[in-house]
PDB file of N, CA and C in Angstrom:
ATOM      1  N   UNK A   1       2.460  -6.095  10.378  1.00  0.00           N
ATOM      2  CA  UNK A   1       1.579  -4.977  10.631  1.00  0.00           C
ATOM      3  C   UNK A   1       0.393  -5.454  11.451  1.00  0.00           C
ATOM      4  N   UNK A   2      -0.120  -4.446  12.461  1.00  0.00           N
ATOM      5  CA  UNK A   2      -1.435  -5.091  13.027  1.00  0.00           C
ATOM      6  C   UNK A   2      -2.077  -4.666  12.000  1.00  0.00           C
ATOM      7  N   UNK A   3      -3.475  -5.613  11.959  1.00  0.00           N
ATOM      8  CA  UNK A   3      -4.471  -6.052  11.106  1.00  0.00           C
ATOM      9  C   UNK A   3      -5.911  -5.132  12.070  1.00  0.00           C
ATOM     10  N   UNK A   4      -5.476  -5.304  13.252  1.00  0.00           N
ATOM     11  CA  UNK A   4      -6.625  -4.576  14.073  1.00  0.00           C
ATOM     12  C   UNK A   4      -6.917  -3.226  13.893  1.00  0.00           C
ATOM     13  N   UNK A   5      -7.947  -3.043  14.304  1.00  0.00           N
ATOM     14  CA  UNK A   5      -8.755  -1.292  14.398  1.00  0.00           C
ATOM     15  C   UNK A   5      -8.399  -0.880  15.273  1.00  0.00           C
ATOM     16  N   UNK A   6      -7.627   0.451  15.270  1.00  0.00           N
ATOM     17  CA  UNK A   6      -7.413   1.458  16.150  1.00  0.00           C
ATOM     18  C   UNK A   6      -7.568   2.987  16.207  1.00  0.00           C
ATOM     19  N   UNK A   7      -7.334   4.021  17.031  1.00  0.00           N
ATOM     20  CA  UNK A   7      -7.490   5.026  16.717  1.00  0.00           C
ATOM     21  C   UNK A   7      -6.291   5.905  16.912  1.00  0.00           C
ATOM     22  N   UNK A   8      -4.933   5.193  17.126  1.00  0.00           N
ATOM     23  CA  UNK A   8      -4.319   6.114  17.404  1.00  0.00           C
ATOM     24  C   UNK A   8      -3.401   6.618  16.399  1.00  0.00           C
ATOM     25  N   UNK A   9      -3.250   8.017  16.821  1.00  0.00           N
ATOM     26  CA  UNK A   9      -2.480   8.844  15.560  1.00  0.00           C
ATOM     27  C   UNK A   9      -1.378   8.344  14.686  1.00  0.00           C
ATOM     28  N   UNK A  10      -0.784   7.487  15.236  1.00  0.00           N
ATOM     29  CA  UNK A  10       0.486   6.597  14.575  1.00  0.00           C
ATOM     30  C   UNK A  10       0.328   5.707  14.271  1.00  0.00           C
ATOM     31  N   UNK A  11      -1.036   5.363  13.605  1.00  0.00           N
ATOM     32  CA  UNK A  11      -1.764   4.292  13.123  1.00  0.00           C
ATOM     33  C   UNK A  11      -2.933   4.453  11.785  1.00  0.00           C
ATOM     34  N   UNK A  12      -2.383   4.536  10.855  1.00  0.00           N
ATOM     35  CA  UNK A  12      -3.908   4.184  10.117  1.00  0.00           C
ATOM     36  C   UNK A  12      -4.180   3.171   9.251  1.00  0.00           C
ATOM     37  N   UNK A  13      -5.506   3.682   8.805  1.00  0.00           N
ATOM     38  CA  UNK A  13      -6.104   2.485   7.711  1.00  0.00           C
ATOM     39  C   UNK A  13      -5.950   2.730   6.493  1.00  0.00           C
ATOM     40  N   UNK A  14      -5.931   1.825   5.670  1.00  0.00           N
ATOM     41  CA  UNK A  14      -5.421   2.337   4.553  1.00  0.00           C
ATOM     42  C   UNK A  14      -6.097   0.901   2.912  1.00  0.00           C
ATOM     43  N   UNK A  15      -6.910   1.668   2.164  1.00  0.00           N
ATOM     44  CA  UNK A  15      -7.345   0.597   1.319  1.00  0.00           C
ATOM     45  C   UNK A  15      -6.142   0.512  -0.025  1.00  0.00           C
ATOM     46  N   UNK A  16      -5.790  -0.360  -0.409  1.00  0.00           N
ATOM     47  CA  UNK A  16      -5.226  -0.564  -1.503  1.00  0.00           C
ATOM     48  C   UNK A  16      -5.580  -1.430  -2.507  1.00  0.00           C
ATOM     49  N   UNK A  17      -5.412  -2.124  -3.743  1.00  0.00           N
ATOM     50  CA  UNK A  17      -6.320  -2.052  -4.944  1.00  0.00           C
ATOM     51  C   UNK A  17      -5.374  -2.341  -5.779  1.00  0.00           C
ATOM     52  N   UNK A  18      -6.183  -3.377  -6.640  1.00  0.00           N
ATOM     53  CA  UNK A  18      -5.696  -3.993  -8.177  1.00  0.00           C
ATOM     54  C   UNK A  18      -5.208  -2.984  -8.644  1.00  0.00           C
ATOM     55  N   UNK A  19      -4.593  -2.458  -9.868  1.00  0.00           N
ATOM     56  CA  UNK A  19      -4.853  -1.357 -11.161  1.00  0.00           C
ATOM     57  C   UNK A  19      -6.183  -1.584 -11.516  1.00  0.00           C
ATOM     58  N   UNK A  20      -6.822  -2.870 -11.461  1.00  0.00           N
ATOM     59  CA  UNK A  20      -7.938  -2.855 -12.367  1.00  0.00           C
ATOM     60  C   UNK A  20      -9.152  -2.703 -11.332  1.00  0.00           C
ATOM     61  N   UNK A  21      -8.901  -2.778 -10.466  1.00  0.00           N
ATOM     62  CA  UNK A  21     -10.053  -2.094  -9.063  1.00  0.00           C
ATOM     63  C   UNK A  21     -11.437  -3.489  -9.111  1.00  0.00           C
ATOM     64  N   UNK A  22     -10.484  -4.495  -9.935  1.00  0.00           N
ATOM     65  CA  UNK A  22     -11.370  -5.550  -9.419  1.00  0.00           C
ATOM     66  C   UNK A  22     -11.195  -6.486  -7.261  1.00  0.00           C
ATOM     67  N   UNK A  23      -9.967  -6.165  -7.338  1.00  0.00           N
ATOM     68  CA  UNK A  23      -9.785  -6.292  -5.981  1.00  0.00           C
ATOM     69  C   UNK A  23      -8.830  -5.223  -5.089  1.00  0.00           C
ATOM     70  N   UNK A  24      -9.382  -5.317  -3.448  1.00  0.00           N
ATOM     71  CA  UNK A  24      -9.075  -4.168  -3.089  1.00  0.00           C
ATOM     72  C   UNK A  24      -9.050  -5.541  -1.437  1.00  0.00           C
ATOM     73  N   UNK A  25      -7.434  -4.470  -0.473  1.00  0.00           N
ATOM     74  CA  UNK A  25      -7.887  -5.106   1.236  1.00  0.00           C
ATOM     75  C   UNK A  25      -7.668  -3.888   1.856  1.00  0.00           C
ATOM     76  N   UNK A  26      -8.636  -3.498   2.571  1.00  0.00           N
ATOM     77  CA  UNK A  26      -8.132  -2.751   3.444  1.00  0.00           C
ATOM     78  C   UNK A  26      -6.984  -3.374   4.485  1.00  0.00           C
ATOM     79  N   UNK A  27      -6.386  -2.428   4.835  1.00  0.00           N
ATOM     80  CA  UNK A  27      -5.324  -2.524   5.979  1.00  0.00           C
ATOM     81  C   UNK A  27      -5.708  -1.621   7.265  1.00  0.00           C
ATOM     82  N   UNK A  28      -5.747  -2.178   8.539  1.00  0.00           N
ATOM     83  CA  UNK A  28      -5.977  -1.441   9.525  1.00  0.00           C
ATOM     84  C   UNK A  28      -4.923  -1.534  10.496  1.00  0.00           C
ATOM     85  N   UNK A  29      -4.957  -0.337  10.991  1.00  0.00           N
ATOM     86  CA  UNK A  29      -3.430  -0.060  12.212  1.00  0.00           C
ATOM     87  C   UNK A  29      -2.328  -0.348  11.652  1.00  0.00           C
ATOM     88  N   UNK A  30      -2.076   0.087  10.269  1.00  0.00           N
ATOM     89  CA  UNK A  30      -0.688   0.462   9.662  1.00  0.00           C
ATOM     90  C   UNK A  30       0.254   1.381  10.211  1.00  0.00           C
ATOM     91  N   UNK A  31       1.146   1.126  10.805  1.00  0.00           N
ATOM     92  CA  UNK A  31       2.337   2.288  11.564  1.00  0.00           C
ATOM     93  C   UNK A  31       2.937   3.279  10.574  1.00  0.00           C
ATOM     94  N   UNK A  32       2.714   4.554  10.720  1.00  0.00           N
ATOM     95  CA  UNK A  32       3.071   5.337   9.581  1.00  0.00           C
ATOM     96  C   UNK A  32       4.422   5.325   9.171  1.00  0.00           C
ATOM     97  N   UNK A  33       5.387   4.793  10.602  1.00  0.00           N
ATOM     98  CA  UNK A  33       6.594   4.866  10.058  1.00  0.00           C
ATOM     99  C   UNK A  33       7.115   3.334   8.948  1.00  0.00           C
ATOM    100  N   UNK A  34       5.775   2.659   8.122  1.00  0.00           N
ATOM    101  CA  UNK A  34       5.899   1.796   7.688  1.00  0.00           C
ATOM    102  C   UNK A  34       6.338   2.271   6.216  1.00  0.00           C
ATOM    103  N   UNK A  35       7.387   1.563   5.531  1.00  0.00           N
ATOM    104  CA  UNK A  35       7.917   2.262   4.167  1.00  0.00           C
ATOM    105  C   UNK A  35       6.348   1.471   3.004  1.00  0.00           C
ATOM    106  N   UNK A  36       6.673   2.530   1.811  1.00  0.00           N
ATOM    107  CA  UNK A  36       5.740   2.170   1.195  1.00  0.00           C
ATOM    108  C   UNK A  36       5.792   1.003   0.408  1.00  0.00           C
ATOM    109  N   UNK A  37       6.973   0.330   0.266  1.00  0.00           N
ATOM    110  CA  UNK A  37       7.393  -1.375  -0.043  1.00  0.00           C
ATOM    111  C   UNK A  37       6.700  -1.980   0.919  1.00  0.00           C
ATOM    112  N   UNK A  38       7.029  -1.570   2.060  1.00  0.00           N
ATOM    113  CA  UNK A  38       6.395  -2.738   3.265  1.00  0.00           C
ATOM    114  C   UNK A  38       4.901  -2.599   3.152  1.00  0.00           C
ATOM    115  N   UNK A  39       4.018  -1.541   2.597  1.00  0.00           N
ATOM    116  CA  UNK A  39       2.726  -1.786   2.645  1.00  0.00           C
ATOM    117  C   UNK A  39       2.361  -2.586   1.164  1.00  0.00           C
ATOM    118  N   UNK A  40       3.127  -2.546   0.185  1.00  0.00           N
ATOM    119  CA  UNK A  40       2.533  -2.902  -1.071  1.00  0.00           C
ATOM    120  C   UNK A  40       2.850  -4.477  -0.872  1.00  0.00           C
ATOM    121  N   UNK A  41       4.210  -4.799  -0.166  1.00  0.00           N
ATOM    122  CA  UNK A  41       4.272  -6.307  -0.013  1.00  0.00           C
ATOM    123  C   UNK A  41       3.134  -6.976   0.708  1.00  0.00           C
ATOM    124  N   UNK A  42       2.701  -6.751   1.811  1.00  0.00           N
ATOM    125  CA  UNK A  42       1.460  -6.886   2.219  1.00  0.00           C
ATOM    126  C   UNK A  42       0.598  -7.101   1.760  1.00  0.00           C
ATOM    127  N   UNK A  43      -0.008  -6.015   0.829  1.00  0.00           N
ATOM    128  CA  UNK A  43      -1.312  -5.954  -0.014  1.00  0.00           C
ATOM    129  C   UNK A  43      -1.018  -7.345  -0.746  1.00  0.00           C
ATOM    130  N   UNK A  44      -0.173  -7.020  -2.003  1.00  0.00           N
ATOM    131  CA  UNK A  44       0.152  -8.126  -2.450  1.00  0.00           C
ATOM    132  C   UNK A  44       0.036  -9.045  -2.145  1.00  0.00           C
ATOM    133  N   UNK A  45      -0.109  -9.784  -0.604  1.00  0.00           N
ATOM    134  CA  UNK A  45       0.239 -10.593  -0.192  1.00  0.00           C
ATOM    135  C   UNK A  45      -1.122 -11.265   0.210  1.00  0.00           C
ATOM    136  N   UNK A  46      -2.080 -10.229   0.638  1.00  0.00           N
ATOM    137  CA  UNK A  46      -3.358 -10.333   1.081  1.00  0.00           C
ATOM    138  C   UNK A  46      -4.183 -10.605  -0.178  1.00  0.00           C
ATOM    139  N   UNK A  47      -4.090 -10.063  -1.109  1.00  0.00           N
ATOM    140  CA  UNK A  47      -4.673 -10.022  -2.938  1.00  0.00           C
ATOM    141  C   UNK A  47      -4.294 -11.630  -3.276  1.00  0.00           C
ATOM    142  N   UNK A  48      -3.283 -12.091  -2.771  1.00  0.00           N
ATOM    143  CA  UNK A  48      -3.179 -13.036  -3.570  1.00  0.00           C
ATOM    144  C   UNK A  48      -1.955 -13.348  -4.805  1.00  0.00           C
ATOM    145  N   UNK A  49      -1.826 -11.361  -5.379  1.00  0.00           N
ATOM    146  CA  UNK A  49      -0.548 -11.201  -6.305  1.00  0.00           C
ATOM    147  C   UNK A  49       0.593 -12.152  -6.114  1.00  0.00           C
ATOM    148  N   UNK A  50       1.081 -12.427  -7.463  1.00  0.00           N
ATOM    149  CA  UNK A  50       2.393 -13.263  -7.540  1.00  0.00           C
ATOM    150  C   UNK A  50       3.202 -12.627  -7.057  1.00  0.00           C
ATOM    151  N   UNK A  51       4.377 -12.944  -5.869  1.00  0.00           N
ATOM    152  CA  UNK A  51       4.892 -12.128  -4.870  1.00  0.00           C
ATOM    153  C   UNK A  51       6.296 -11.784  -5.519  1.00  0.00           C
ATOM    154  N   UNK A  52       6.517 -12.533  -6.728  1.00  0.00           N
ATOM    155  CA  UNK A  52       8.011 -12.822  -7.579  1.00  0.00           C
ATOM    156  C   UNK A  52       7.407 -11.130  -8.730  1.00  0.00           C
ATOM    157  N   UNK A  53       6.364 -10.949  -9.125  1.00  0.00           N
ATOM    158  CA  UNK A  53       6.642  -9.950  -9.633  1.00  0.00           C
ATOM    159  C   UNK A  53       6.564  -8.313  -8.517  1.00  0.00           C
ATOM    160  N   UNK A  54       7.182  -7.193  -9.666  1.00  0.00           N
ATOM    161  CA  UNK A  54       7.120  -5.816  -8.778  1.00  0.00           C
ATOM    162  C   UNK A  54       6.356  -4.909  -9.027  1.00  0.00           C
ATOM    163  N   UNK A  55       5.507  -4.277  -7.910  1.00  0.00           N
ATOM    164  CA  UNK A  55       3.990  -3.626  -8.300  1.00  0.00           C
ATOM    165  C   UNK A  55       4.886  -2.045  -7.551  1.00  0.00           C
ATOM    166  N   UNK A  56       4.430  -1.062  -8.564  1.00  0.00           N
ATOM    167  CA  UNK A  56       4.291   0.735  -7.993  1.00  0.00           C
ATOM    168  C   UNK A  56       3.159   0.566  -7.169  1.00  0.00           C
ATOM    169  N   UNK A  57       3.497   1.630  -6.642  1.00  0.00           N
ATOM    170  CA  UNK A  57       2.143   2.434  -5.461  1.00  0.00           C
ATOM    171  C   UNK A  57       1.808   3.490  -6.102  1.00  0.00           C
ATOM    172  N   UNK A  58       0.710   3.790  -6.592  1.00  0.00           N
ATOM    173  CA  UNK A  58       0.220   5.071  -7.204  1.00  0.00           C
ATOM    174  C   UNK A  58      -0.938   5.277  -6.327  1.00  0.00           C
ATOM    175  N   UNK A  59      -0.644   6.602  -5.707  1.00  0.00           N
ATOM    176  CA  UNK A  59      -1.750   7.505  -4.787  1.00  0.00           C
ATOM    177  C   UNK A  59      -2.370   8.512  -5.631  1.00  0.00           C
ATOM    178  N   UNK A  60      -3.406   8.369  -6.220  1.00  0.00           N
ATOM    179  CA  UNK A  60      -4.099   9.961  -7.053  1.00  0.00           C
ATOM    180  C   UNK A  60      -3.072  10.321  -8.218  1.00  0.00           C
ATOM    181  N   UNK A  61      -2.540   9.221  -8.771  1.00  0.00           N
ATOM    182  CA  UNK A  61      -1.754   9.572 -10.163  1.00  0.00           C
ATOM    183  C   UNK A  61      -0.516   9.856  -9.481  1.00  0.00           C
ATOM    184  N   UNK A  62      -0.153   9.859  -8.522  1.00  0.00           N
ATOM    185  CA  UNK A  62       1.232  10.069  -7.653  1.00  0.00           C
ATOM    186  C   UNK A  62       2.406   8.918  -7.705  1.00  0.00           C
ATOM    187  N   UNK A  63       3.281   8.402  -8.354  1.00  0.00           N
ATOM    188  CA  UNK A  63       3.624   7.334  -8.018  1.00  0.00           C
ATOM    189  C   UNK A  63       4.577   7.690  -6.838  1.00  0.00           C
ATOM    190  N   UNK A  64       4.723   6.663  -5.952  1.00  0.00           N
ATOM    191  CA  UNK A  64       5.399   6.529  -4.579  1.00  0.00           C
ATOM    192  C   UNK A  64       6.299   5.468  -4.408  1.00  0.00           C
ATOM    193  N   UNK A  65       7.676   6.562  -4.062  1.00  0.00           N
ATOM    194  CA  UNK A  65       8.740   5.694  -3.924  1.00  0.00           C
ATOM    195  C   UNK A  65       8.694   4.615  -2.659  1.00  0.00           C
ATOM    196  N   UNK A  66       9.452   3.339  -3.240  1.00  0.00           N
ATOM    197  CA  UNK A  66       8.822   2.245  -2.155  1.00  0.00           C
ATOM    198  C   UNK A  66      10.045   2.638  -0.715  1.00  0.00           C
ATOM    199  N   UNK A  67      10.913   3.486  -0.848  1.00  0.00           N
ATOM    200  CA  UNK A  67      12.013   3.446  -0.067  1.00  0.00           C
ATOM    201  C   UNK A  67      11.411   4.240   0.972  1.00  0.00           C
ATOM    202  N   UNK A  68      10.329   5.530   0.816  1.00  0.00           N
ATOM    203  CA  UNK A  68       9.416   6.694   1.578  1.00  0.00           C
ATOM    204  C   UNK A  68       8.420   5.913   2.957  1.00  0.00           C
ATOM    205  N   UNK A  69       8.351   6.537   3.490  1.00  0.00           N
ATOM    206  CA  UNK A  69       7.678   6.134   4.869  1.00  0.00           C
ATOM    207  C   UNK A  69       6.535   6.711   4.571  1.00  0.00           C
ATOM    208  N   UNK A  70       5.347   6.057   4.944  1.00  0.00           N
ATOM    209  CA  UNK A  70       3.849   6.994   5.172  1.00  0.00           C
ATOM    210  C   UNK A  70       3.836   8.154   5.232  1.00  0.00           C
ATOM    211  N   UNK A  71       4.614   8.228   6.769  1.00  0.00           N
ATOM    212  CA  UNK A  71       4.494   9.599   7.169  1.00  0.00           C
ATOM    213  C   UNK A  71       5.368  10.827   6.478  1.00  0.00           C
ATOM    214  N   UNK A  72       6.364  10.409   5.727  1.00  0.00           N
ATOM    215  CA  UNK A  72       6.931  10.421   4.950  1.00  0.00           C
ATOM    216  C   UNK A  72       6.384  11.734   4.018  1.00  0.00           C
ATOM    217  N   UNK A  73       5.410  11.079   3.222  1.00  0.00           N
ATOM    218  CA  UNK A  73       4.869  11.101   2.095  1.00  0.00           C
ATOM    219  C   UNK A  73       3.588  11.853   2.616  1.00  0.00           C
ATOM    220  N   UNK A  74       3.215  11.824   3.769  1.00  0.00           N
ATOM    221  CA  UNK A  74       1.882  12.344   4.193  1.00  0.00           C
ATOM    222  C   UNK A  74       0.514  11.477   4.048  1.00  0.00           C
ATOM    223  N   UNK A  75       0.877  10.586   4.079  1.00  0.00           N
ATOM    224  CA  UNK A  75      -0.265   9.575   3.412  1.00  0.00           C
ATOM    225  C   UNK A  75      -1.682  10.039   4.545  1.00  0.00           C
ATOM    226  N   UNK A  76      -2.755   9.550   4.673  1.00  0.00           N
ATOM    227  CA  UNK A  76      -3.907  10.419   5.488  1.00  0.00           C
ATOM    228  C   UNK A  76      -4.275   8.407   5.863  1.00  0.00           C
ATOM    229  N   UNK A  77      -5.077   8.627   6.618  1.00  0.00           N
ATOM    230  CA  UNK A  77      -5.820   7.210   7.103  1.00  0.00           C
ATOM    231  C   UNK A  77      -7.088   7.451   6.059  1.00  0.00           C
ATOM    232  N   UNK A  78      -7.113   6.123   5.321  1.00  0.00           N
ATOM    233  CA  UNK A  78      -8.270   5.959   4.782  1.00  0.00           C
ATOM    234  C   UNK A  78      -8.098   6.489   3.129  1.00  0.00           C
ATOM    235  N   UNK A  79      -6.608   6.612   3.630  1.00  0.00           N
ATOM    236  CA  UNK A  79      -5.907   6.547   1.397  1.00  0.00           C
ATOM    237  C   UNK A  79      -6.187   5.235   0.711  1.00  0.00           C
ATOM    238  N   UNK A  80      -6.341   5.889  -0.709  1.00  0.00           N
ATOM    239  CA  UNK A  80      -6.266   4.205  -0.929  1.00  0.00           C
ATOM    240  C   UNK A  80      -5.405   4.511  -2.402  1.00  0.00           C
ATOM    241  N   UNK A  81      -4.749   3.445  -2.103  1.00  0.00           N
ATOM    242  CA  UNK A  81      -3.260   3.130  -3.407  1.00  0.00           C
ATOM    243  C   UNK A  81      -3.747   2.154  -3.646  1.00  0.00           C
ATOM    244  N   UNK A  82      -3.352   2.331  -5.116  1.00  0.00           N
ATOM    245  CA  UNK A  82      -3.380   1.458  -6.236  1.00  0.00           C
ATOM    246  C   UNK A  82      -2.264   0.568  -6.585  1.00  0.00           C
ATOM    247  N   UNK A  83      -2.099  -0.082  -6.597  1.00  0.00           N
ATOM    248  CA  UNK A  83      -0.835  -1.170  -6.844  1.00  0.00           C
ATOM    249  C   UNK A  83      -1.232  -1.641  -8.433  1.00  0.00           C
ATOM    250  N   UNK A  84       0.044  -1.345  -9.556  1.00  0.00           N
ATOM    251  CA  UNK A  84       0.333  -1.821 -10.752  1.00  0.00           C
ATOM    252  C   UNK A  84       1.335  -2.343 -10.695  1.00  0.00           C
ATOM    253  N   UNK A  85       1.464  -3.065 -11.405  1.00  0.00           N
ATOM    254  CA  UNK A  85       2.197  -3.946 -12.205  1.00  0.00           C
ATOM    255  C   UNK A  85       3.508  -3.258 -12.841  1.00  0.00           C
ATOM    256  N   UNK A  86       4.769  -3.553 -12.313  1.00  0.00           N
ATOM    257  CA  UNK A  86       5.876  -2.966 -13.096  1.00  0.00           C
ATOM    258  C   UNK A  86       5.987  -3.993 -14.578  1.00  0.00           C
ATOM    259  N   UNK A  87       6.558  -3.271 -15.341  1.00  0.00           N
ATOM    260  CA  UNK A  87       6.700  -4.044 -16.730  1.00  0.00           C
ATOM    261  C   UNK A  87       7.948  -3.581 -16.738  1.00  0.00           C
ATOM    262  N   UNK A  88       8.901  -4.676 -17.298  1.00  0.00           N
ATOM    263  CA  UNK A  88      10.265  -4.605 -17.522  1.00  0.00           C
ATOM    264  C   UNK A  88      10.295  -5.166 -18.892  1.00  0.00           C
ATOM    265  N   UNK A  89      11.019  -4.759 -19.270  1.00  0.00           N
ATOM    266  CA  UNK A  89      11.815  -5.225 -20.984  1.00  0.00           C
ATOM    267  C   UNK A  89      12.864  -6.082 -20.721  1.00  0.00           C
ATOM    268  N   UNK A  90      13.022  -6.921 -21.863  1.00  0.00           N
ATOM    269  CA  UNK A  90      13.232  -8.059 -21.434  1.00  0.00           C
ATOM    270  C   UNK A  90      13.940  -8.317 -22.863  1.00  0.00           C
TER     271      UNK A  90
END
């Protein structure tokens, strides 16, 4: 993904975030036709998160399938998703 600032329509920014909203990266010039896996791997990636576990995208209590495209989903420039923690049983 570019990391750079832009303005064009097939591009936005986009903040994403712990669950616990102790850390947050923005993303700039995200391609909307980017799926919402490909932005949470990222984040993840930028946070620091252990990349072996699997985090939801929750937009405003929304959870978001990782298979959906931005544009997809309607996402706006300047959303910001929350990335949790999947818990599996074991």
């Amino acid at each position: 993904m570019n990391l750079a600032a832009t303005s064009s329509p097939e591009l936005i920014d986009l903040t994403c975030q712990e669950w616990d909203g102790r850390r947050y990266v923005q993303l700039k010039g995200v391609p909307r036709s980017s799926t919402v896996g490909q932005v949470v791997a990222e984040a993840a990636e930028h946070l620091g998160l252990p990349l072996q576990n699997l985090y939801q995208a929750v937009l405003k209590d929304r959870e978001l399938d990782p298979a959906n495209t931005l544009d997809e989903l309607e996402i706006a420039s300047d959303s910001r998703i929350d990335l949790v923690a999947e818990v599996s049983a074991g």
